[in-house]
N, C-alpha and C. Protein backbone atom coordinates (compact mmCIF):
# COMPACT_ATOMS: atom_id res chain seq x y z
N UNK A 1 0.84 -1.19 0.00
CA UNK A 1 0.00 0.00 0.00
C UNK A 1 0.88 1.24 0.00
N UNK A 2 0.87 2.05 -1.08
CA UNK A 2 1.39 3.26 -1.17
C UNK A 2 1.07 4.34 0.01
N UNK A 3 1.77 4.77 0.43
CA UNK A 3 1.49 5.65 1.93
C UNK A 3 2.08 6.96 1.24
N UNK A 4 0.81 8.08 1.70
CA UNK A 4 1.38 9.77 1.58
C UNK A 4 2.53 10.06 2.55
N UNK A 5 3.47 10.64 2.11
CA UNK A 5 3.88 11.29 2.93
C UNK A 5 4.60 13.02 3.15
N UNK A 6 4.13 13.50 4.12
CA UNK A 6 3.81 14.38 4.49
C UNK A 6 5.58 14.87 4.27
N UNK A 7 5.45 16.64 4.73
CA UNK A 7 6.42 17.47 5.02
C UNK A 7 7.18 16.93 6.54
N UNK A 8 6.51 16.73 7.68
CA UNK A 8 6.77 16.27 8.54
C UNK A 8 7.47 14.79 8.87
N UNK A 9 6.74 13.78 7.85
CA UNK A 9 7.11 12.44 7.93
C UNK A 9 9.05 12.61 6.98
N UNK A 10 9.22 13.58 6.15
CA UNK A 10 10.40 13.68 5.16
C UNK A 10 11.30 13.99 6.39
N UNK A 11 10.70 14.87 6.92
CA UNK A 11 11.72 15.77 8.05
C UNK A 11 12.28 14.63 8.98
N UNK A 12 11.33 13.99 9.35
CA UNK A 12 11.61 13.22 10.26
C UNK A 12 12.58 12.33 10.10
N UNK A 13 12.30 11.47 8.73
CA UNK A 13 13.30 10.33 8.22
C UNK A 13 14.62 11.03 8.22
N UNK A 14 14.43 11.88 7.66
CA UNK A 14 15.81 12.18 7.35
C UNK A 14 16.65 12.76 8.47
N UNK A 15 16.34 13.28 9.64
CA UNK A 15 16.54 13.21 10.66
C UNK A 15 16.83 12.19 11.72
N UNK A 16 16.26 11.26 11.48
CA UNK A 16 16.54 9.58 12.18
C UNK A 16 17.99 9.37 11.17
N UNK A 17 17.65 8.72 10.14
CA UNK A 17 18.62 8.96 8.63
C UNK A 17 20.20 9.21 9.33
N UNK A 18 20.61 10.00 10.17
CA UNK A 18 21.54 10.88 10.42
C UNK A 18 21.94 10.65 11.49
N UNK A 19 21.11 9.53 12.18
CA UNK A 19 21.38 9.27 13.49
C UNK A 19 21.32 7.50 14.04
N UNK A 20 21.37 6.93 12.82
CA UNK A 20 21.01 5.24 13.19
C UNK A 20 21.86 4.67 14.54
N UNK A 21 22.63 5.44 15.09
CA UNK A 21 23.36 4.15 16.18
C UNK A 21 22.88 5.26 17.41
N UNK A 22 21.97 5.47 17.39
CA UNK A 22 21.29 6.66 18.40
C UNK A 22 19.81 6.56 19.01
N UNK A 23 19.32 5.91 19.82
CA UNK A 23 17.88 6.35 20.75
C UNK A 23 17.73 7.43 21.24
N UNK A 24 16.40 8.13 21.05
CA UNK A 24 15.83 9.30 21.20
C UNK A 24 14.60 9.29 22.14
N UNK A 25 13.76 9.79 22.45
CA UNK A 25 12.31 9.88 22.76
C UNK A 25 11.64 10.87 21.89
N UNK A 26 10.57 10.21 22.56
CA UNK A 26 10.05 11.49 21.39
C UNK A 26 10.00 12.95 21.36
N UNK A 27 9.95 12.94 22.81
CA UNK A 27 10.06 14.23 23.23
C UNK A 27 11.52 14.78 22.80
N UNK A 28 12.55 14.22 23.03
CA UNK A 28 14.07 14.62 22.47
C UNK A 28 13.70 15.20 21.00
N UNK A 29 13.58 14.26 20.31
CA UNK A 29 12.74 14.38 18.95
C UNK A 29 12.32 15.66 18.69
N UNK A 30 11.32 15.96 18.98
CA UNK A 30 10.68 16.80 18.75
C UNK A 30 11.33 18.32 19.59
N UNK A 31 11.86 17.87 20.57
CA UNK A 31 12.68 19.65 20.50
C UNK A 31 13.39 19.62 19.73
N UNK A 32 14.50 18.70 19.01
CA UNK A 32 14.96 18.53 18.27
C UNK A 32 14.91 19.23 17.02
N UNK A 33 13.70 18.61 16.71
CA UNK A 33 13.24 19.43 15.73
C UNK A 33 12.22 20.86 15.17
N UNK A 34 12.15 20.98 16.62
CA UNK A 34 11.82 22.48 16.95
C UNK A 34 11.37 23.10 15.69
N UNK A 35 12.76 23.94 15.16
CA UNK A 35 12.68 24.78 13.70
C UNK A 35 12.20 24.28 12.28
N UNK A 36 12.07 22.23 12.86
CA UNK A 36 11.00 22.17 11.38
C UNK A 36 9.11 22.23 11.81
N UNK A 37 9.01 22.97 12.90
CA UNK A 37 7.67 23.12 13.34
C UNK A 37 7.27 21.79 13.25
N UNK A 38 7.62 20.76 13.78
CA UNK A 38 6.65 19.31 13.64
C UNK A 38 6.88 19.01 15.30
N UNK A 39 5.33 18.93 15.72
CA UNK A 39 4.58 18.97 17.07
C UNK A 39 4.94 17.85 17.57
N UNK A 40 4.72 17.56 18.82
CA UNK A 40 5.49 16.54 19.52
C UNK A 40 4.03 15.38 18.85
N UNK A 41 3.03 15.52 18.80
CA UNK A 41 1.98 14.54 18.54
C UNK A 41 2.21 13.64 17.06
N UNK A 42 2.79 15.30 16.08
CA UNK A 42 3.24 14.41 14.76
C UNK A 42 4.69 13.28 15.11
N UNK A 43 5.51 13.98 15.97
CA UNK A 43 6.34 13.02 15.70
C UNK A 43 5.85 11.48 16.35
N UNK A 44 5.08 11.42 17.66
CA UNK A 44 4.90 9.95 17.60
C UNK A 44 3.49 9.57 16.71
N UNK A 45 3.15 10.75 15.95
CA UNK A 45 2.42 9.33 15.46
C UNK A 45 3.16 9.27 14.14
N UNK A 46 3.91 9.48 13.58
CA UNK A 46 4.59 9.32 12.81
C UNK A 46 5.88 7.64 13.03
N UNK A 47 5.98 7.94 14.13
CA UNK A 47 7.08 6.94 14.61
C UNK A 47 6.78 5.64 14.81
N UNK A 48 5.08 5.73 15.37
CA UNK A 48 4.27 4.72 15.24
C UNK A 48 4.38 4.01 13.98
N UNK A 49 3.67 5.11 13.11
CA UNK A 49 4.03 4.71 11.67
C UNK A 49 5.22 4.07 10.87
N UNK A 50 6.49 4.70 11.24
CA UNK A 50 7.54 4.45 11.38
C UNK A 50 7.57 2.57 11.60
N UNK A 51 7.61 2.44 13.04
CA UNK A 51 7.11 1.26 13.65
C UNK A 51 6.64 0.35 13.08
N UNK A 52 5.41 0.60 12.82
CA UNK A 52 4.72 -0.73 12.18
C UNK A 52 5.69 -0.81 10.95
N UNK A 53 6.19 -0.38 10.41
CA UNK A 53 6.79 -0.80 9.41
C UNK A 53 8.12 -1.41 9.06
N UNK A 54 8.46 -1.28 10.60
CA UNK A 54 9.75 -2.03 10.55
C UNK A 54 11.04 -1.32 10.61
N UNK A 55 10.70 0.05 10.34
CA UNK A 55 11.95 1.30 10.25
C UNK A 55 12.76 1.91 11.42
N UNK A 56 11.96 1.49 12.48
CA UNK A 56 12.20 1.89 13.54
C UNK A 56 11.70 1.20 14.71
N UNK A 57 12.37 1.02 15.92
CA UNK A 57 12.68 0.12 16.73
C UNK A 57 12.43 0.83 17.85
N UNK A 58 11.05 0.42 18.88
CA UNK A 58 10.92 1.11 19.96
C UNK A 58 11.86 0.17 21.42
N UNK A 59 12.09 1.18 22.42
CA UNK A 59 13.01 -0.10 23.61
C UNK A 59 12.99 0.98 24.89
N UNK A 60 13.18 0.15 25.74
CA UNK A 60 12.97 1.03 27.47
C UNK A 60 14.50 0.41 27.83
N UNK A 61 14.98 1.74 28.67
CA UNK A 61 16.33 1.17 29.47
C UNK A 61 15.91 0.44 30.66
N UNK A 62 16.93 -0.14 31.08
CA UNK A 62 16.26 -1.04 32.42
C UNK A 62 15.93 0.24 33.39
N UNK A 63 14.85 -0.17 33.87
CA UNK A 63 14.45 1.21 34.88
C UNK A 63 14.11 1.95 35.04
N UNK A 64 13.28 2.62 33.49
CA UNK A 64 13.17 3.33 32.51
C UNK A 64 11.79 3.30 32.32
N UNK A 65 10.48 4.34 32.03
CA UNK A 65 9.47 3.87 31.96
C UNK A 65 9.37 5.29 30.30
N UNK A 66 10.33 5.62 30.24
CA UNK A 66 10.73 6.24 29.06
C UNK A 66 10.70 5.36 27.73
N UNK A 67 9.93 5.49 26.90
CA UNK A 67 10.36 4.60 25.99
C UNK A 67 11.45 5.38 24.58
N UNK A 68 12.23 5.01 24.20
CA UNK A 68 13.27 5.70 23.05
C UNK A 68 12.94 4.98 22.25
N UNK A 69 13.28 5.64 20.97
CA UNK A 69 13.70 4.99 19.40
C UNK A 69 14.82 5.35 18.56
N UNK A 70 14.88 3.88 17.89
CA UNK A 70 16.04 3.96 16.86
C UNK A 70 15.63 4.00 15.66
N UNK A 71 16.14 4.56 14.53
CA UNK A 71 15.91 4.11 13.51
C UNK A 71 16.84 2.43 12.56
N UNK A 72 15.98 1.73 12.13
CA UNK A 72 16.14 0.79 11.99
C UNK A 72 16.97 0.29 10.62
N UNK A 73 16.38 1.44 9.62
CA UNK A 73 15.88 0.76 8.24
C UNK A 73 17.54 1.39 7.82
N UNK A 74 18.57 1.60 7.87
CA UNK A 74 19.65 2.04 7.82
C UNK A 74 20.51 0.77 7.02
N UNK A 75 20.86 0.89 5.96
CA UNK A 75 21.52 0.00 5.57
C UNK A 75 22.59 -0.91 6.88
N UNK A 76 23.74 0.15 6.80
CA UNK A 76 24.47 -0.87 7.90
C UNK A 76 23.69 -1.21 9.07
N UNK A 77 22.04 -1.18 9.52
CA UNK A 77 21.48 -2.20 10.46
C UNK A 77 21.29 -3.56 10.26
N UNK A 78 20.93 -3.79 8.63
CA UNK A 78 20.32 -4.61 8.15
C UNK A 78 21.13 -5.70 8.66
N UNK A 79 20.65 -6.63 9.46
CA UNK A 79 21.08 -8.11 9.98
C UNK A 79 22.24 -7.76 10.75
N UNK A 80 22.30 -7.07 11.34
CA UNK A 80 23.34 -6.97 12.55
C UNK A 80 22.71 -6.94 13.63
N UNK A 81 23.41 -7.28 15.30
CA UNK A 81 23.12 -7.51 16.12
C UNK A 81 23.83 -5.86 16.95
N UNK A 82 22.64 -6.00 17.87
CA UNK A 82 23.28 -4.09 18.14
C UNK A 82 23.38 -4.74 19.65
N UNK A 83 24.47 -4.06 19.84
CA UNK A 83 24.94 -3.41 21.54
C UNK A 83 24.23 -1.98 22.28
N UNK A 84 23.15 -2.43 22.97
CA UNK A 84 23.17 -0.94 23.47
C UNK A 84 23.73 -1.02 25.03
N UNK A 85 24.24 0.28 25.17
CA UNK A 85 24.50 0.39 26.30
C UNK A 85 23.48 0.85 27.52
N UNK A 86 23.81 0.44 28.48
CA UNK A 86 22.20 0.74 29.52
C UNK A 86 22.57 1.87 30.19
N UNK A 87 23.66 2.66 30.39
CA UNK A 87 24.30 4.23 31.25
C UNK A 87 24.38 4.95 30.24
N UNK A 88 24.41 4.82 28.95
CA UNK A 88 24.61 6.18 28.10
C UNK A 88 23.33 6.31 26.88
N UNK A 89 22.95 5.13 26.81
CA UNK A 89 22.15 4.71 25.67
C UNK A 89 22.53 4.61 24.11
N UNK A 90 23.87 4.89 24.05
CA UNK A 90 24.46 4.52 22.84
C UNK A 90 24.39 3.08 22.45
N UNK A 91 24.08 2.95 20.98
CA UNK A 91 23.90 1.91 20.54
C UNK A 91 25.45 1.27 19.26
N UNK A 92 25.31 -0.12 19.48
CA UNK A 92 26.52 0.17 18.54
C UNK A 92 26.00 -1.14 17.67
N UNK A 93 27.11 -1.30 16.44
CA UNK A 93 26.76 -2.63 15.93
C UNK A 93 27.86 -3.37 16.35
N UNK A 94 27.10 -4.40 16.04
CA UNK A 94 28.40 -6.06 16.39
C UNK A 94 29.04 -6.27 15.52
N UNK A 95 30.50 -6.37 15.52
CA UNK A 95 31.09 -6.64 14.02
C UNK A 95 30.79 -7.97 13.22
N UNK A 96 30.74 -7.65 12.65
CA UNK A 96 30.09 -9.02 11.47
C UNK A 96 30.66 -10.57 12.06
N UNK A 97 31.82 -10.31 12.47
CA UNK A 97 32.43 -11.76 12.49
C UNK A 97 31.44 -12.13 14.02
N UNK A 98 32.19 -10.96 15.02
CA UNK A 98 31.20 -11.52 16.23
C UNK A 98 29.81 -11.91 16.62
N UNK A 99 29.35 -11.53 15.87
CA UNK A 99 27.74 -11.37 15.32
C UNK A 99 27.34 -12.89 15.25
N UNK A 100 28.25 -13.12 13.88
CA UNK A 100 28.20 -15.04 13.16
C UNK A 100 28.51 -15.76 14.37
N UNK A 101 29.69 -15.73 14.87
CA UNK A 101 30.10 -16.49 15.81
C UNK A 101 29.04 -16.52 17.16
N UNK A 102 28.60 -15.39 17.64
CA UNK A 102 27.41 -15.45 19.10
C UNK A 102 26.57 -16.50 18.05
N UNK A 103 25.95 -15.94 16.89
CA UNK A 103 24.37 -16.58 16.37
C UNK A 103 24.98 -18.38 16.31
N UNK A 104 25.92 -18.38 15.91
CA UNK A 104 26.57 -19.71 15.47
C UNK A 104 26.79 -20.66 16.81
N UNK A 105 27.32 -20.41 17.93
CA UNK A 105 27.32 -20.66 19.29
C UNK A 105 25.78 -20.87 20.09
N UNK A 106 24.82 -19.74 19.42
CA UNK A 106 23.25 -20.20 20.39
C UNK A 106 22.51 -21.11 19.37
N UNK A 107 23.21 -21.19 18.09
CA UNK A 107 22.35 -22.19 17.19
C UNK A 107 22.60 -23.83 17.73
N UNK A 108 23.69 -23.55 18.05
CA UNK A 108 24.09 -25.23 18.56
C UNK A 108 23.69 -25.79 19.74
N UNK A 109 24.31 -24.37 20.55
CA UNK A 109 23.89 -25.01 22.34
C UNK A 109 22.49 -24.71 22.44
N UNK A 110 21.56 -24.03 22.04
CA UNK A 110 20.16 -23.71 22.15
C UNK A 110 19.11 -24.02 21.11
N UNK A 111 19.95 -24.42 20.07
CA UNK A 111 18.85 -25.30 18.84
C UNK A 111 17.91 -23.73 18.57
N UNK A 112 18.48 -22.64 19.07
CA UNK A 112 17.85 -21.36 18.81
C UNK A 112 18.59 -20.70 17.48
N UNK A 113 17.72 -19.84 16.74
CA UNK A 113 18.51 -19.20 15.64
C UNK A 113 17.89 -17.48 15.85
N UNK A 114 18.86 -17.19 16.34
CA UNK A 114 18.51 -15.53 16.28
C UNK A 114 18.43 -14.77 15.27
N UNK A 115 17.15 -13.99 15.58
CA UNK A 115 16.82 -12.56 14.08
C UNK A 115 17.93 -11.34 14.41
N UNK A 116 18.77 -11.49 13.60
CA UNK A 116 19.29 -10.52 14.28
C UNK A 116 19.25 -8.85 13.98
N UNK A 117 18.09 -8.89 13.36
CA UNK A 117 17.81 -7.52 12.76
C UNK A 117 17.07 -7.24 14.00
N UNK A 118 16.46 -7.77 14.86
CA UNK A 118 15.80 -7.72 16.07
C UNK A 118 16.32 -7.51 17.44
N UNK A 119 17.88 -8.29 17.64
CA UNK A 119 18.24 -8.61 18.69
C UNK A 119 19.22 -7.20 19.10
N UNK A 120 18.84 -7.37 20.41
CA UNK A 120 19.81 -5.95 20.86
C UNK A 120 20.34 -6.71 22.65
N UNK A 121 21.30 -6.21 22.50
CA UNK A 121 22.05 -7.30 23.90
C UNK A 121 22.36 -5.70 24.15
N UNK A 122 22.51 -5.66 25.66
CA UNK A 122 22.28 -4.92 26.79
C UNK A 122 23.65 -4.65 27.80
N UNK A 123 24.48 -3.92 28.18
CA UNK A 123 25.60 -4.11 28.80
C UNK A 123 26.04 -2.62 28.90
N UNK A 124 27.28 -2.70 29.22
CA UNK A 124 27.85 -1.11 29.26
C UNK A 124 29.20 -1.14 28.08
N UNK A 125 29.71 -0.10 27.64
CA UNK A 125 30.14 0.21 26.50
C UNK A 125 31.32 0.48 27.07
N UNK A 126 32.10 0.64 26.30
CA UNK A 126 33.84 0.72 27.06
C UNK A 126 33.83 2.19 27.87
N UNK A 127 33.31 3.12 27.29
CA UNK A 127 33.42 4.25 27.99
C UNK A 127 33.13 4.24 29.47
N UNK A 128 31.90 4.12 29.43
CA UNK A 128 31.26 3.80 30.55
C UNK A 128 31.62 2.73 31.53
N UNK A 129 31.94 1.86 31.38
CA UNK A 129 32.74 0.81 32.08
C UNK A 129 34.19 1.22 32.18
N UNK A 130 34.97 1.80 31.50
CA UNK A 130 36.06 2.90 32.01
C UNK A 130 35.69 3.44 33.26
N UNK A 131 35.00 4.21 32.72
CA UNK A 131 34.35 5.09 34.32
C UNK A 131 33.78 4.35 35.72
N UNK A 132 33.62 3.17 35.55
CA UNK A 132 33.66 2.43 36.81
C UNK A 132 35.03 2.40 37.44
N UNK A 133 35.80 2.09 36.70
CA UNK A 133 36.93 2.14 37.24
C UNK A 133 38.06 2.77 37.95
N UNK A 134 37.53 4.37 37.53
CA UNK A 134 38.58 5.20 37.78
C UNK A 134 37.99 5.79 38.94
């Protein structure tokens, strides 16, 4: 089904577009985008939209009753397994090899085969785990 899309929905993509290894809210979002006048209501229902379609990826930090989004539909997402971090919310990708090797390791011991356009594993990021330390 061919879908209109609006001045607001362009703004938006292309704005996510620019930011794939990044969670937002909507509210971030939308001050964000302040100067393209698109209301905090367009952006989630837009994101919704977004959403159902697969482009974008809603997720809560542990503890969190905030919900953020990523954009999804980003070439380098396609079938990678993302790292987000739970103290900064940066998201990263898994390098290809490590990626094969985790999916290849839970295919055997778990008779499980992970989507990995789906999967997002949870931990702290070197930065941040630096900073425990010091």
């Amino acid at each position: 089904m061919s879908r209109y899309v609006t001045r607001q929905r362009k703004a938006l993509l292309t704005w996510l577009r620019a930011r794939p290894d990044e969670l937002f809210t909507a509210q971030e979002i939308a001050e964000a985008m302040r100067a393209e006048k698109i209301s905090l209501s367009a952006v989630y229902r837009n994101l919704s939209d977004l959403e159902a379609e697969g482009q974008v990826r809603r997720s809560a930090r542990g503890g969190e009753r905030e919900i953020r989004y990523q954009f999804m539909a980003a070439e380098r997402c396609q079938g990678c397994l993302h790292l987000c971090c739970t103290r900064c919310g940066r998201t990263f990708h898994m390098d290809s090899a490590g990626a094969a090797a985790l999916s290849e390791v839970v295919e055997r011991s778990e008779h499980f085969t992970l989507n990995r356009a789906e999967t997002v594993l949870y931990g702290l990021c070197g930065v941040c785990r630096e900073g425990d330390t010091i």
